[in-house]
PDB file of N, CA and C in Angstrom:
ATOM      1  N   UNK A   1       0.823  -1.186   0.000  1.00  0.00           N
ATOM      2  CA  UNK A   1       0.000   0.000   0.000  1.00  0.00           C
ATOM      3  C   UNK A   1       0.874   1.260   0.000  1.00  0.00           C
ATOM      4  N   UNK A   2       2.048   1.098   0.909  1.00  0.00           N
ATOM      5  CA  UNK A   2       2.810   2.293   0.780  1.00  0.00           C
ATOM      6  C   UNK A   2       3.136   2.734  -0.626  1.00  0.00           C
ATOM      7  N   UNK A   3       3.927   1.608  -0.897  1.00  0.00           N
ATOM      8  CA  UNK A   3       4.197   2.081  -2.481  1.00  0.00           C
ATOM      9  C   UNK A   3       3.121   2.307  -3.817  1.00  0.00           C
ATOM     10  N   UNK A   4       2.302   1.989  -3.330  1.00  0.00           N
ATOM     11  CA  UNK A   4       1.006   2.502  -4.545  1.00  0.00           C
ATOM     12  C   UNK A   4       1.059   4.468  -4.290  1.00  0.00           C
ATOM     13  N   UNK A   5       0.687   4.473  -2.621  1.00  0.00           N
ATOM     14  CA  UNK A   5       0.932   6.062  -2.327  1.00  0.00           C
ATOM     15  C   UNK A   5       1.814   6.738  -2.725  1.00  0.00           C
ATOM     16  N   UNK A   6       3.073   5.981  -2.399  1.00  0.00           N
ATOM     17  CA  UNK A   6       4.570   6.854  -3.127  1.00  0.00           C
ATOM     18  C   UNK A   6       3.999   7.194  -4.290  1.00  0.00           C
ATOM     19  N   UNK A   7       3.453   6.007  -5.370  1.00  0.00           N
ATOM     20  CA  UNK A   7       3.314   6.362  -6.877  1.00  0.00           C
ATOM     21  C   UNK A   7       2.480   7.644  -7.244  1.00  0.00           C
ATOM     22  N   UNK A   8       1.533   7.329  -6.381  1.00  0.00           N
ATOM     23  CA  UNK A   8       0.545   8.468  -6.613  1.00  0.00           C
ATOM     24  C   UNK A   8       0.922  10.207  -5.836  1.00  0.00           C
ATOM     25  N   UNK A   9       1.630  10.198  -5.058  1.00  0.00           N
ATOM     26  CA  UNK A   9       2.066  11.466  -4.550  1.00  0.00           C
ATOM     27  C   UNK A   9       3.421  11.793  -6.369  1.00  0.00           C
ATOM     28  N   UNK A  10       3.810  10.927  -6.548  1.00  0.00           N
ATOM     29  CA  UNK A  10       4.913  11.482  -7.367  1.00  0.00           C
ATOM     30  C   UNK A  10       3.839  11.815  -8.821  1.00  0.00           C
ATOM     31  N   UNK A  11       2.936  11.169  -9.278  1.00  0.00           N
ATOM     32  CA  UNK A  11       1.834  11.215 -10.129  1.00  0.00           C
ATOM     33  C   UNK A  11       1.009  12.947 -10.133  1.00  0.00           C
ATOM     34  N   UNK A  12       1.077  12.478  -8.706  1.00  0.00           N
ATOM     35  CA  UNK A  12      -0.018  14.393  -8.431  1.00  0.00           C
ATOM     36  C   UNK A  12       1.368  15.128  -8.393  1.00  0.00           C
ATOM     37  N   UNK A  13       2.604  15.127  -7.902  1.00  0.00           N
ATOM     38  CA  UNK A  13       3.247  15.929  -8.050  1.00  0.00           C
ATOM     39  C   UNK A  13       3.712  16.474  -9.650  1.00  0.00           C
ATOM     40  N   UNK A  14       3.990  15.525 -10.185  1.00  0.00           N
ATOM     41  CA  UNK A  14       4.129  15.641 -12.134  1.00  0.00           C
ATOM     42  C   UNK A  14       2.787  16.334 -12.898  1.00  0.00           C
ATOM     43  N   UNK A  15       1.341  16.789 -11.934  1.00  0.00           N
ATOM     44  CA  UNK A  15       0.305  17.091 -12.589  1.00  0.00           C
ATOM     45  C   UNK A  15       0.262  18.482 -12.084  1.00  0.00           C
ATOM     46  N   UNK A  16       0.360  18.647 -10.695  1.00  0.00           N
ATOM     47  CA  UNK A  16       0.473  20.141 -10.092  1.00  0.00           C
ATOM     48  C   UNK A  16       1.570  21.007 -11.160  1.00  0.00           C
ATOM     49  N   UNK A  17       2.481  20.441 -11.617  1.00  0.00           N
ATOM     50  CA  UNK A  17       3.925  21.264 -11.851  1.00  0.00           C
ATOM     51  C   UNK A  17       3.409  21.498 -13.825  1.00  0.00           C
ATOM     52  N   UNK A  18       2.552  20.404 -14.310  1.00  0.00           N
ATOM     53  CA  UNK A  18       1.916  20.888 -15.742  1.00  0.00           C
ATOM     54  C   UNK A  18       0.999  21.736 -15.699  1.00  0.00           C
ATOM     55  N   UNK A  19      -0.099  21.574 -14.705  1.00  0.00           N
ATOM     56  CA  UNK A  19      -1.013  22.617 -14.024  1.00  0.00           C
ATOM     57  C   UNK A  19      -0.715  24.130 -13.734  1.00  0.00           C
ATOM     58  N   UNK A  20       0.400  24.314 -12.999  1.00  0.00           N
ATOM     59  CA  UNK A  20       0.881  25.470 -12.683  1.00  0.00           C
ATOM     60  C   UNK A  20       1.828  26.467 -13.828  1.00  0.00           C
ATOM     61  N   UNK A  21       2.886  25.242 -14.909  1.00  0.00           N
ATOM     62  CA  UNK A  21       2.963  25.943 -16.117  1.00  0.00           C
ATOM     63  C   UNK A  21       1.664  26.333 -17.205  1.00  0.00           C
ATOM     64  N   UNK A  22       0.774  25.894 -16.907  1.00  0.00           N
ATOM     65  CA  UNK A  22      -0.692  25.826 -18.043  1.00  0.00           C
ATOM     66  C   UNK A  22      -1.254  27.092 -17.207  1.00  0.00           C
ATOM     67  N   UNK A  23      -0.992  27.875 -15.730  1.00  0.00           N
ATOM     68  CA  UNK A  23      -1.215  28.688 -15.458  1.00  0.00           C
ATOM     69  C   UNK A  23      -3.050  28.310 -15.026  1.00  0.00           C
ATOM     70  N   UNK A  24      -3.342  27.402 -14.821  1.00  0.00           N
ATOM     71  CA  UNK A  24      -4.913  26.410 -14.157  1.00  0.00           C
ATOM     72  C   UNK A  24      -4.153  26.434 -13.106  1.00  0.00           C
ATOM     73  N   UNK A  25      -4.392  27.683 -12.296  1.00  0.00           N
ATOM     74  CA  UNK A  25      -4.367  27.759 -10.639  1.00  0.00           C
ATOM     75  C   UNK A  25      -5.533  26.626 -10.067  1.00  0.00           C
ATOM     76  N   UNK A  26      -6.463  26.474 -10.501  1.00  0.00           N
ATOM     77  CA  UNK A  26      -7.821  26.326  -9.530  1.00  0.00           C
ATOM     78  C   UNK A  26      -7.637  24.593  -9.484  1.00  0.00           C
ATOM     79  N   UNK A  27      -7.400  23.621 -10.712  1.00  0.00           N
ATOM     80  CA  UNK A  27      -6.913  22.742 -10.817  1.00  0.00           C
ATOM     81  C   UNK A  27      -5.466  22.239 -10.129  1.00  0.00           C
ATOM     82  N   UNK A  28      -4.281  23.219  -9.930  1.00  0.00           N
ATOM     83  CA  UNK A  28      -3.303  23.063  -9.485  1.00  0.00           C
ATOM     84  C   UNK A  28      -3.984  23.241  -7.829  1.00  0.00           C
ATOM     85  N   UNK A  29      -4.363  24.188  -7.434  1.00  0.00           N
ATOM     86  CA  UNK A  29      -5.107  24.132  -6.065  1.00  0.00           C
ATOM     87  C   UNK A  29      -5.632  22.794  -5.381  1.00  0.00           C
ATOM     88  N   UNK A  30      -6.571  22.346  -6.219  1.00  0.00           N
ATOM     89  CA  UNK A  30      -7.135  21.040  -5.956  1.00  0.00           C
ATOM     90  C   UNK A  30      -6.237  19.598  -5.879  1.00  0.00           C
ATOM     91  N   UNK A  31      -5.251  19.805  -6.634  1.00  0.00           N
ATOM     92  CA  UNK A  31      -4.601  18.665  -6.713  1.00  0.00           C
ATOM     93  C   UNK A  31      -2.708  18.782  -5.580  1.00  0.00           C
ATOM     94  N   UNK A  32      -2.828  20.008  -4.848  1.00  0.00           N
ATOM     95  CA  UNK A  32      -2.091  20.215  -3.616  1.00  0.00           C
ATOM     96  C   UNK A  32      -3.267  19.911  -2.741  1.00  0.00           C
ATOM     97  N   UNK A  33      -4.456  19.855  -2.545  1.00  0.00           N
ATOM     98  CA  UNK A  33      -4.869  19.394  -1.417  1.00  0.00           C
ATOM     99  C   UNK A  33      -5.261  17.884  -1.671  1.00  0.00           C
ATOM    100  N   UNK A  34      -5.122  17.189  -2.907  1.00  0.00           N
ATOM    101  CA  UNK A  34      -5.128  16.018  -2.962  1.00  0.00           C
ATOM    102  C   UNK A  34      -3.573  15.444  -2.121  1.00  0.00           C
ATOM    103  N   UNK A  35      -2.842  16.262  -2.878  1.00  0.00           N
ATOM    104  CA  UNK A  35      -1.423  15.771  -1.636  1.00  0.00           C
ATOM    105  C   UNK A  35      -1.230  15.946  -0.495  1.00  0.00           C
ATOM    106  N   UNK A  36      -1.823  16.553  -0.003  1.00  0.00           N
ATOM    107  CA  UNK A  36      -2.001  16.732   1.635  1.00  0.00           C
ATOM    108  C   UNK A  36      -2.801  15.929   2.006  1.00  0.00           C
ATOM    109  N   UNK A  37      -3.614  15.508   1.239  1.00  0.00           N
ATOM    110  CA  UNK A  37      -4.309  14.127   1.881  1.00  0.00           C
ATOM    111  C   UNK A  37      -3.703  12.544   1.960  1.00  0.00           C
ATOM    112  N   UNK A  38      -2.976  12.630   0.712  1.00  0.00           N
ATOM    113  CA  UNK A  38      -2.083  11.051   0.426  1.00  0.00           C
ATOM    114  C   UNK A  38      -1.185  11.230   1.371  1.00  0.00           C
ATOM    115  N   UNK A  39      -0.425  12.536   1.721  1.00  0.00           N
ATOM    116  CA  UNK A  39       0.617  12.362   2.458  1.00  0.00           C
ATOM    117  C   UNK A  39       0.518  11.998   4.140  1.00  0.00           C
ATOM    118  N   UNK A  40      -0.904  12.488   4.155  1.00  0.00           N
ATOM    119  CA  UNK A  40      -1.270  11.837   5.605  1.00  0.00           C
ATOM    120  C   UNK A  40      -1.622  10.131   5.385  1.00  0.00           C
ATOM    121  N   UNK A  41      -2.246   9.838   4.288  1.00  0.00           N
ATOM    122  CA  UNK A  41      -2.656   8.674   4.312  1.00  0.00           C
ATOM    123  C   UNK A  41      -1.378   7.640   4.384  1.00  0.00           C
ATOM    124  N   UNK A  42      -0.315   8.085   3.760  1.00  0.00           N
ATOM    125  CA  UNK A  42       0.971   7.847   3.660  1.00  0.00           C
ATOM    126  C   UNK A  42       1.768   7.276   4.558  1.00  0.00           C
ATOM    127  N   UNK A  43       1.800   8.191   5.540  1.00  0.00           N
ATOM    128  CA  UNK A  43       2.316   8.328   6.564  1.00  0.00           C
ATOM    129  C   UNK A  43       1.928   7.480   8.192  1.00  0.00           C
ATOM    130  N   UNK A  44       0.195   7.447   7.585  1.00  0.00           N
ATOM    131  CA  UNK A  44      -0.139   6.130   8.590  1.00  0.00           C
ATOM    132  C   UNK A  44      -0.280   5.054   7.996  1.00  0.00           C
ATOM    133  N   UNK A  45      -0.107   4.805   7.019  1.00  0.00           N
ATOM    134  CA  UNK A  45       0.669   3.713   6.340  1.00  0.00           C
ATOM    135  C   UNK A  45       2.138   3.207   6.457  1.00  0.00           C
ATOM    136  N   UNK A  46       2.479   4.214   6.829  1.00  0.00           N
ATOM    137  CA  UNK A  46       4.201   3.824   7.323  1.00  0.00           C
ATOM    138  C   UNK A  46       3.871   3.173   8.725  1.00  0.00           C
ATOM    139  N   UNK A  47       3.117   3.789   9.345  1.00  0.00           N
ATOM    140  CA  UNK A  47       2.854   3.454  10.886  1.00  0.00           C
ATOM    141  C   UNK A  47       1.839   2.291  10.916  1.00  0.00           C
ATOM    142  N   UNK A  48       1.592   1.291  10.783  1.00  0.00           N
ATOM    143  CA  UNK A  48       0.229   0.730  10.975  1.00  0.00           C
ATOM    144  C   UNK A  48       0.037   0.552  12.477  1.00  0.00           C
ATOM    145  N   UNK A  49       1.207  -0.303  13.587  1.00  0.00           N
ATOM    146  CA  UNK A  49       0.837   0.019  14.681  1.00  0.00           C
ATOM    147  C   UNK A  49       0.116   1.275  15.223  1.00  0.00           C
ATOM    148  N   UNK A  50       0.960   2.274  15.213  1.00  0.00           N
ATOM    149  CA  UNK A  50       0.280   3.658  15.435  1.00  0.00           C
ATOM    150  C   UNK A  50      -1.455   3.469  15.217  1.00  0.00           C
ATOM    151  N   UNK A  51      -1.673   3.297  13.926  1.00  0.00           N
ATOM    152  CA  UNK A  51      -3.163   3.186  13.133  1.00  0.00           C
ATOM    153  C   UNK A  51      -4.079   2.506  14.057  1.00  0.00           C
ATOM    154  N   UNK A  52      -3.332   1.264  14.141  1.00  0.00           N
ATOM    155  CA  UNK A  52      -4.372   0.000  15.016  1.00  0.00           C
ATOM    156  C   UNK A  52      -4.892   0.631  16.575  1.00  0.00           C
ATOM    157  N   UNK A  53      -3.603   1.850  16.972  1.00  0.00           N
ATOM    158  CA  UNK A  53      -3.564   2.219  18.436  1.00  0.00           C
ATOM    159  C   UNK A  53      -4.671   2.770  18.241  1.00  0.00           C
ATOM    160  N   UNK A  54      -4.456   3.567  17.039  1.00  0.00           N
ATOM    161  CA  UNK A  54      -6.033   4.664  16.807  1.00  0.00           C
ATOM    162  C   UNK A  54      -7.478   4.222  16.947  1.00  0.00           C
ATOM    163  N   UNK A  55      -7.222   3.491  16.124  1.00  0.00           N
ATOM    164  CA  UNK A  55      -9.061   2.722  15.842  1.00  0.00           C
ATOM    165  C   UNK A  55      -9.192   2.206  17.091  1.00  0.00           C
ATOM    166  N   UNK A  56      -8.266   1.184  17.735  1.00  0.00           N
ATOM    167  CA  UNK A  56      -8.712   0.840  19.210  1.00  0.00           C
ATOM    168  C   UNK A  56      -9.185   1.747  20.019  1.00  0.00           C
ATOM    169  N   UNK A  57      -8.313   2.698  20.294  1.00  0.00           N
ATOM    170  CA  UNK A  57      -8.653   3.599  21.215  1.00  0.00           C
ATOM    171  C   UNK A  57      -9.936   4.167  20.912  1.00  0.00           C
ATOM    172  N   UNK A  58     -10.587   4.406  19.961  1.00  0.00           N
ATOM    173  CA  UNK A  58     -11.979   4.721  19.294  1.00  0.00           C
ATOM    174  C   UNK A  58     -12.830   4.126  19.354  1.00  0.00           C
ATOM    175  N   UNK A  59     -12.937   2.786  19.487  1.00  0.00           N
ATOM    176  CA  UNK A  59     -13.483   1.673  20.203  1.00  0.00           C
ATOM    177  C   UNK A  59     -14.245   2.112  21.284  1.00  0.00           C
ATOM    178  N   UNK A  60     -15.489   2.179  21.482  1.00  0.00           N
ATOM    179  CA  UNK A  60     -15.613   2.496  22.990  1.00  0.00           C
ATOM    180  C   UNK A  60     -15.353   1.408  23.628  1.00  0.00           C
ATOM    181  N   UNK A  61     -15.123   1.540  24.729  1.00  0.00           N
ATOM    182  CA  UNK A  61     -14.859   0.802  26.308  1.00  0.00           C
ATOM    183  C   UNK A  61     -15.722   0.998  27.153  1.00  0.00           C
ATOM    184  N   UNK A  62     -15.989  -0.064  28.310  1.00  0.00           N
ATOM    185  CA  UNK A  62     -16.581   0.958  29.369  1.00  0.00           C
ATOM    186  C   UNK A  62     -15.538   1.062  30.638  1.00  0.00           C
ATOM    187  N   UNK A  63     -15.488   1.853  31.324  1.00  0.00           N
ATOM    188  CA  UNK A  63     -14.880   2.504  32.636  1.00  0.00           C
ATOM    189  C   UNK A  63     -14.921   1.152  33.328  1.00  0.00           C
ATOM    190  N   UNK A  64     -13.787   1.204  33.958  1.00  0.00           N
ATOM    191  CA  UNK A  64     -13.678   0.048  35.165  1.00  0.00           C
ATOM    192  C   UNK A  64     -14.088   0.028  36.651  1.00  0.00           C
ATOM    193  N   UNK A  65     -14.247  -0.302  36.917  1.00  0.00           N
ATOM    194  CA  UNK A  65     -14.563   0.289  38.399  1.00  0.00           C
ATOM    195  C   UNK A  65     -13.112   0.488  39.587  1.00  0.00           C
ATOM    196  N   UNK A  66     -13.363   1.458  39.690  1.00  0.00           N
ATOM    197  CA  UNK A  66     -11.380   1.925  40.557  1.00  0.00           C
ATOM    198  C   UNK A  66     -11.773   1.027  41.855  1.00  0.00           C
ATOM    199  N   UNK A  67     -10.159   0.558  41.460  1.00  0.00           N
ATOM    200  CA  UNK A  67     -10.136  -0.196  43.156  1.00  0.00           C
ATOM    201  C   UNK A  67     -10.342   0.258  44.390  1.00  0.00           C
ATOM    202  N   UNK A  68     -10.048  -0.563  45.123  1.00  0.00           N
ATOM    203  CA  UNK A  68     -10.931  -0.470  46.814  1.00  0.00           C
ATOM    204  C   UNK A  68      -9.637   1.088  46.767  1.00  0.00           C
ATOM    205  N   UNK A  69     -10.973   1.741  47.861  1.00  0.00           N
ATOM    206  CA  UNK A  69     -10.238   3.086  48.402  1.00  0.00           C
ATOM    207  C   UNK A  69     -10.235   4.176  47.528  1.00  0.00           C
ATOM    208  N   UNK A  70     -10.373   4.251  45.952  1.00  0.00           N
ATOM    209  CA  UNK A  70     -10.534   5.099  45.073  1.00  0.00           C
ATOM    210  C   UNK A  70     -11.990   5.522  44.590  1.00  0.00           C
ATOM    211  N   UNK A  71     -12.415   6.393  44.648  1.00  0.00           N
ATOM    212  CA  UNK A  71     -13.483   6.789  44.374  1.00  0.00           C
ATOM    213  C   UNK A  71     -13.796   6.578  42.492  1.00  0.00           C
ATOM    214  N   UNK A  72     -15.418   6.551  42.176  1.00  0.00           N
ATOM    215  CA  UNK A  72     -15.221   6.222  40.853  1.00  0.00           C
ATOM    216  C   UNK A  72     -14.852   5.635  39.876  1.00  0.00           C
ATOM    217  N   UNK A  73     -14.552   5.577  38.503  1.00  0.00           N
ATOM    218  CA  UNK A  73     -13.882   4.540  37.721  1.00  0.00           C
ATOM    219  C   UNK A  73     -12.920   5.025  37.220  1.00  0.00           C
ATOM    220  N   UNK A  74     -12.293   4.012  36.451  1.00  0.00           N
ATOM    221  CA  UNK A  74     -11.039   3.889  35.600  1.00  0.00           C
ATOM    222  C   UNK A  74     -10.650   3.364  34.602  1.00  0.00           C
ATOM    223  N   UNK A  75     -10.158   4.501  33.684  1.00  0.00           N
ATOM    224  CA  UNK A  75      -9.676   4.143  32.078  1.00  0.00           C
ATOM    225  C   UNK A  75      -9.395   2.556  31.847  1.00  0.00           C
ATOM    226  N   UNK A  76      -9.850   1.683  31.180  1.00  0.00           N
ATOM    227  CA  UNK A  76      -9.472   0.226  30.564  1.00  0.00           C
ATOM    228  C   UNK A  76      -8.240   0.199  29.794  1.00  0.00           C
ATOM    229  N   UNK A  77      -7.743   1.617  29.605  1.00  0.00           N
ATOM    230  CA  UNK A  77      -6.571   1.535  28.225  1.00  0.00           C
ATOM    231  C   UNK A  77      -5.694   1.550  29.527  1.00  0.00           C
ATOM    232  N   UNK A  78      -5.108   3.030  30.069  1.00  0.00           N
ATOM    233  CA  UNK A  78      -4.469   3.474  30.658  1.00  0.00           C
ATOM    234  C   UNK A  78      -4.325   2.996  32.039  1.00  0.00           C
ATOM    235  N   UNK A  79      -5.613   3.431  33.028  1.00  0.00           N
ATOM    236  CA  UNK A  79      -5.672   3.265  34.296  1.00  0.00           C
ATOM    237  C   UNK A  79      -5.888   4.209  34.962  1.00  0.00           C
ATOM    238  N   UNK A  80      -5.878   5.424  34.491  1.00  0.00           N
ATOM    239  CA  UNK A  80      -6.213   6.436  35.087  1.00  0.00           C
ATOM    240  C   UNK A  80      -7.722   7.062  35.484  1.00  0.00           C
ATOM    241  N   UNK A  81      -8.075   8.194  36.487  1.00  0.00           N
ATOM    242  CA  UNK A  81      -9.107   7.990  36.950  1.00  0.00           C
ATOM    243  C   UNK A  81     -10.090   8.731  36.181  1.00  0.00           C
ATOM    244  N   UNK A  82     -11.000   8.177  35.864  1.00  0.00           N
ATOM    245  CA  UNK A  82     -11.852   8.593  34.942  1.00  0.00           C
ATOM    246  C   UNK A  82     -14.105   9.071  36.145  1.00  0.00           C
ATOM    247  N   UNK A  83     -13.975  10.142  35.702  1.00  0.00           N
ATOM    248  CA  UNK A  83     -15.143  10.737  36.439  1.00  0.00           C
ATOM    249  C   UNK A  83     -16.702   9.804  35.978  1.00  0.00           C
ATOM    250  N   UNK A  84     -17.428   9.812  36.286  1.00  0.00           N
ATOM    251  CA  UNK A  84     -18.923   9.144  35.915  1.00  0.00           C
ATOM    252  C   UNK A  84     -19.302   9.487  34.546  1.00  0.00           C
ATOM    253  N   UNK A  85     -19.030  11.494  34.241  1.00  0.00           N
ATOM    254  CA  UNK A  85     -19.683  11.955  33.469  1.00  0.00           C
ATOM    255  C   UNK A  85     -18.639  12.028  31.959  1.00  0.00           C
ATOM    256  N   UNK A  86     -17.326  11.634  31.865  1.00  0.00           N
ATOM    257  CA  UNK A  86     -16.504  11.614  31.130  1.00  0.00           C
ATOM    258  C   UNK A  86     -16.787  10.819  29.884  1.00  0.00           C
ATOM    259  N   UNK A  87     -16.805  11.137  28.698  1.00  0.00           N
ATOM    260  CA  UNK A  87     -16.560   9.939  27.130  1.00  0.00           C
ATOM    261  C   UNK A  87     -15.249   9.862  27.161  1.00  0.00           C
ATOM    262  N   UNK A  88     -14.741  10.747  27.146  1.00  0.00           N
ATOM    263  CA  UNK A  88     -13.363  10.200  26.772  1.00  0.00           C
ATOM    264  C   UNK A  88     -12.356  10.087  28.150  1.00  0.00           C
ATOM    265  N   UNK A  89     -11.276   9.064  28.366  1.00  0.00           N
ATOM    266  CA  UNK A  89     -10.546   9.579  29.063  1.00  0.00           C
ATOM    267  C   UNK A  89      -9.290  10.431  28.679  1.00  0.00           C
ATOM    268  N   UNK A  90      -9.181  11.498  29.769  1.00  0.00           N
ATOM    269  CA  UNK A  90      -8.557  12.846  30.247  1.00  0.00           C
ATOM    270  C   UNK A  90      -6.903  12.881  29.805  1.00  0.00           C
ATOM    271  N   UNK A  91      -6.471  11.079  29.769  1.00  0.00           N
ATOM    272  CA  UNK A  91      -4.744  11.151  29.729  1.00  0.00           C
ATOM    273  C   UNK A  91      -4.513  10.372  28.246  1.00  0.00           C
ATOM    274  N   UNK A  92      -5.330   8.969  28.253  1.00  0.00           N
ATOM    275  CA  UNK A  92      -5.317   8.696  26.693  1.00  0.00           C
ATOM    276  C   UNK A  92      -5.703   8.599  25.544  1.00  0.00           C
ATOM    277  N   UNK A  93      -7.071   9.719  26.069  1.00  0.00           N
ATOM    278  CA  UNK A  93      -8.213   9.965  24.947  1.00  0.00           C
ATOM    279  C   UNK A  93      -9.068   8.698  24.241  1.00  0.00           C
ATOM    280  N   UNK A  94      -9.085   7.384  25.037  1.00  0.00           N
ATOM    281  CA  UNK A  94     -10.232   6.222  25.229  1.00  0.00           C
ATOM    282  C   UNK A  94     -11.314   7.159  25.242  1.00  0.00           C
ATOM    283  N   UNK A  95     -12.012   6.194  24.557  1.00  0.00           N
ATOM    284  CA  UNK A  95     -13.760   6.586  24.596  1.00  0.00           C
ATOM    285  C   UNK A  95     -14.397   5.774  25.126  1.00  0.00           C
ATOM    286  N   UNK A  96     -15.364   5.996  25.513  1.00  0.00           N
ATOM    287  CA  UNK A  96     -15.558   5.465  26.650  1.00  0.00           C
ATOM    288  C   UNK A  96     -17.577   5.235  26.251  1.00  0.00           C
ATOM    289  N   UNK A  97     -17.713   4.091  26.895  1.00  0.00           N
ATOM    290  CA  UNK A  97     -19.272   4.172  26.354  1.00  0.00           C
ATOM    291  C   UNK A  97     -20.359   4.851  27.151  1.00  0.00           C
ATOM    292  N   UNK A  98     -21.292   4.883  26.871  1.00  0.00           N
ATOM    293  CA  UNK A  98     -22.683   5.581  27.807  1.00  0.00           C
ATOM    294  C   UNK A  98     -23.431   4.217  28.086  1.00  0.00           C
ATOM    295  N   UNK A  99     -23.489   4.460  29.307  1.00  0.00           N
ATOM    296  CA  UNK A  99     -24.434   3.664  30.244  1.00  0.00           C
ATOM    297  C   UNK A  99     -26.098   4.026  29.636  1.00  0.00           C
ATOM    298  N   UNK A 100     -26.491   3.717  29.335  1.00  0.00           N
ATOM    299  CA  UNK A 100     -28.169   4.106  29.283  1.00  0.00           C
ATOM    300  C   UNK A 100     -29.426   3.610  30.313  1.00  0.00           C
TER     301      UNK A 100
END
């Protein structure tokens, strides 16, 4: 997958640079924010761990219940103390589900 992206960032780059001699700003415009998009896509493509951390963490969870002596619950990712009224937690940005 990476290397399909490489192809295509070097692809939009060879089209911006005919674009911009053809003096089609509005087309050359569009196809720099096409590269700002591959290059992110790119880039968590280099990372897939990173990626997987992401979507997990997006995952909702629900809150744990904090051990004896601690008031309230606690993050499932992290461990940290997480309030009743919280979605996300505060330190590793877990989401967290709603009770209904």
């Amino acid at each position: 997958m990476e290397r399909e992206l490489e192809k295509t960032l070097m692809e939009i780059e060879h089209l911006i640079k005919v674009h911009e001699q053809r003096e089609n700003t509005h087309t050359q415009s569009v196809l720099e924010q096409a590269r700002e998009i591959i290059e992110l896509c790119a880039q968590a493509a280099r990372t897939p761990s990173d990626l997987k951390k992401i979507l997990e963490r997006d995952t909702a969870q629900a809150p744990e219940p904090a051990p004896l002596g601690m008031d309230g619950m606690v993050c499932p990712s992290c461990g940290k103390k997480a309030l009743p009224w919280d979605r996300f937690c505060g330190e590793c940005g877990q989401r967290f589900w709603e009770d209904e």
